[in-house]
Protein backbone atom coordinates (compact mmCIF):
# COMPACT_ATOMS: atom_id res chain seq x y z
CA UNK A 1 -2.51 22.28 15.71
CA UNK A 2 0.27 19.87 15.69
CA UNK A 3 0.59 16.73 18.20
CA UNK A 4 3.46 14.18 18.17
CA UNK A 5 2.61 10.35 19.40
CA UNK A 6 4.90 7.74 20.24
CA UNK A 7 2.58 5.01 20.41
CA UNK A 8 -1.02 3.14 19.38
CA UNK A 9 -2.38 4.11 22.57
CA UNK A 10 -1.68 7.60 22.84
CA UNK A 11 -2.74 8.15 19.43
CA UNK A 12 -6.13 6.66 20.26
CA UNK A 13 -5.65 9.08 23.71
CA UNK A 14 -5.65 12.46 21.15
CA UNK A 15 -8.41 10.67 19.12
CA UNK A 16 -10.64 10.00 22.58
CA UNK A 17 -10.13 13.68 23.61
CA UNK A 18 -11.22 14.73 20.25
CA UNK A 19 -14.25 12.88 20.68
CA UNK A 20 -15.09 13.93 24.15
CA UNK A 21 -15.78 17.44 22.73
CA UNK A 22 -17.62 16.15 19.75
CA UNK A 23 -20.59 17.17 18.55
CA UNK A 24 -23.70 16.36 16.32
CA UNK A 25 -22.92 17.32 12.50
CA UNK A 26 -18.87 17.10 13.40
CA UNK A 27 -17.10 15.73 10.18
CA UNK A 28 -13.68 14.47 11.00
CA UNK A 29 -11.50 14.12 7.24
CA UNK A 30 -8.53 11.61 7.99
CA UNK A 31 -5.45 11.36 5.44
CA UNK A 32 -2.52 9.17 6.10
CA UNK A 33 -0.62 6.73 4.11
CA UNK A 34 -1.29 2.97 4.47
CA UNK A 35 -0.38 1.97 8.32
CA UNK A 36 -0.12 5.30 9.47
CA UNK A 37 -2.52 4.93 12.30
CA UNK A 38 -5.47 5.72 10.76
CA UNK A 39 -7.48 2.94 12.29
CA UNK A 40 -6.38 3.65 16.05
CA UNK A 41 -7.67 7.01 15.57
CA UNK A 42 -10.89 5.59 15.13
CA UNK A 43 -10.71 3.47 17.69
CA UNK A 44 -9.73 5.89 20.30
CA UNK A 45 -12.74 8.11 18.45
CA UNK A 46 -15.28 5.66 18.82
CA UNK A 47 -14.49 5.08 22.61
CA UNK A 48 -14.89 9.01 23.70
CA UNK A 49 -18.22 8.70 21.86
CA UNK A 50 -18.58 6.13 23.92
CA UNK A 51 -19.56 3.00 21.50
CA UNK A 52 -19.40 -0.26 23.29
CA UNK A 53 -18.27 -2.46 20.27
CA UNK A 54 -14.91 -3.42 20.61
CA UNK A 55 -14.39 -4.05 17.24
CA UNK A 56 -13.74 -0.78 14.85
CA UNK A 57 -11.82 -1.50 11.50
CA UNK A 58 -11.93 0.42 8.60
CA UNK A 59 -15.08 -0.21 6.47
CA UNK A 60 -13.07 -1.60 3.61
CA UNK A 61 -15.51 -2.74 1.34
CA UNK A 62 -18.93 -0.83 2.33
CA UNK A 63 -17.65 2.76 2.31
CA UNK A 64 -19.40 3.20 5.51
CA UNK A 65 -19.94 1.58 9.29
CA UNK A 66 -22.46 2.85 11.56
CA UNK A 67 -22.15 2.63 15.17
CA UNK A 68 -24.40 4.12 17.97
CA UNK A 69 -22.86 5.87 21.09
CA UNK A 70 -23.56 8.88 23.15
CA UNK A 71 -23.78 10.02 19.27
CA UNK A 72 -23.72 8.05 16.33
CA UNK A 73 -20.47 7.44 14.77
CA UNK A 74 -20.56 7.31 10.73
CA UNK A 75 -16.93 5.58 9.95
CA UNK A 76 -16.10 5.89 6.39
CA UNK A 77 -13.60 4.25 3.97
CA UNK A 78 -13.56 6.53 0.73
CA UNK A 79 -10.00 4.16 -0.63
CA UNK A 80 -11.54 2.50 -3.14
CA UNK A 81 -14.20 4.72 -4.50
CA UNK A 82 -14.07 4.96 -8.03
CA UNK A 83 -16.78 7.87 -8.59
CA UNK A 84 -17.53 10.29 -6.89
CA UNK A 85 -21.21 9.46 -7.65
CA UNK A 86 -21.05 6.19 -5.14
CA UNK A 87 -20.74 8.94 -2.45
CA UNK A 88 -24.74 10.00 -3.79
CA UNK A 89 -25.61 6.59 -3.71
CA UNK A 90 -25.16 5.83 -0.30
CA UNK A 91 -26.65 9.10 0.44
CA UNK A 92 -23.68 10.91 2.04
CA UNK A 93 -25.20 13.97 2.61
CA UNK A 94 -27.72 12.37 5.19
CA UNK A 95 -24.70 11.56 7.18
CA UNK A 96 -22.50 14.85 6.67
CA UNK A 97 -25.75 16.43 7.96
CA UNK A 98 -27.42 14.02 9.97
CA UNK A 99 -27.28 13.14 13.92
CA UNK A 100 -24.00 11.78 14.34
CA UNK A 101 -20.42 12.30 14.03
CA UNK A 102 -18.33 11.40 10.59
CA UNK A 103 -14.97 9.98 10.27
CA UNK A 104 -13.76 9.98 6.42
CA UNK A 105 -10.54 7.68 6.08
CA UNK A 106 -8.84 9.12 2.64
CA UNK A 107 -11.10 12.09 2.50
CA UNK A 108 -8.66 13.99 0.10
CA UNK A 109 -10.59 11.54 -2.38
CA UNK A 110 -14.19 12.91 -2.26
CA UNK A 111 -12.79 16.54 -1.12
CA UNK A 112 -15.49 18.57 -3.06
CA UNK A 113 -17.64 17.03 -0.82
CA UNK A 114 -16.48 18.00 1.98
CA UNK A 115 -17.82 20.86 4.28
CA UNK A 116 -15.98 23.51 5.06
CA UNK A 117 -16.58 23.69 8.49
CA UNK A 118 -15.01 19.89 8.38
CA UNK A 119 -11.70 19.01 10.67
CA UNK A 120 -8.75 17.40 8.83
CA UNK A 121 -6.31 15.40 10.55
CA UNK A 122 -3.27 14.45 9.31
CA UNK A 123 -1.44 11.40 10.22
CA UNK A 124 2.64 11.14 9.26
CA UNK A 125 4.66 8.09 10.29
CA UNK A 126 8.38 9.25 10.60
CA UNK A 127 10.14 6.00 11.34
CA UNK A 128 13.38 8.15 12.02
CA UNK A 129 11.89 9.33 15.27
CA UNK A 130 10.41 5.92 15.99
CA UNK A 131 8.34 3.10 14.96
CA UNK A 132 5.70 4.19 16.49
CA UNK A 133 6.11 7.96 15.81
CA UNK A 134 3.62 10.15 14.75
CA UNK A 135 2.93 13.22 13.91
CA UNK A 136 -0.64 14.30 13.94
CA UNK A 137 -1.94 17.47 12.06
CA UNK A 138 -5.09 19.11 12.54
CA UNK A 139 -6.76 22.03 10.86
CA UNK A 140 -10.15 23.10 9.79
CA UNK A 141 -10.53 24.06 5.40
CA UNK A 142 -9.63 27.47 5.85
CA UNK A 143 -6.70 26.86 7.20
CA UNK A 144 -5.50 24.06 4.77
CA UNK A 145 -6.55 26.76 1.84
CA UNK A 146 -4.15 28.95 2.79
């Protein structure tokens, strides 16, 4: 599916409807350059799952944030891994298959990991339509395989 934004808030409005149908085990794989909006899809995330903490940033320099809503919300930053092995340190798999929902910023970096039943979304800026264009891509790993 293919959605076009033309602003923070109604990218965090797709994200929030997204979330409103989430459910336990959901892995959500977000790719998008640098500024692309990647954080206000979280944001909007973390409010349909209805997490009280106002603050959501990218977890920069932990690899992962944990925050509890009507289900947890496991808010990865995969940037700056260097191994794929830190993912087995941290235990990844308890949170790919644990009680909450995942949200992996750069996942294209740890994609082996990935489950297949995973959602990718796809954020493109395309400052030709706008500063605050975007376009937002979603598929599951089927459909990016083919």
């Amino acid at each position: 599916m293919i959605y076009e934004t033309f602003s923070e808030e109604e990218t965090k409005e797709l994200a929030y409807k997204i979330a409103c149908q989430a459910k336990k085990g959901d892995i959500y794989c977000l790719i998008g350059d640098l500024g692309a909006g990647k954080t206000a899809f979280a944001k909007g995330l973390a409010k349909g799952l209805d997490i009280e903490e106002e603050i959501i940033s990218s977890p920069t320099f932990t690899l992962v944030n944990e925050y509890q809503g009507r289900l947890p919300l496991y808010h990865f930053d995969v940037y700056r891994i260097t191994d794929i092995d830190e993912m087995e340190e941290i235990g990844y798999e308890e949170y790919f298959y644990g009680d909450g929902v995942c949200l992996i910023e750069w996942a294209n970096l740890i994609e082996e990991l990935i489950p297949r039943e995973a959602m990718w979304i796809k954020i493109i800026k395309d400052l030709d339509k706008g500063e605050n264009y975007r376009k937002i891509i979603i598929e599951n790993k089927k459909e990016r395989e083919n």
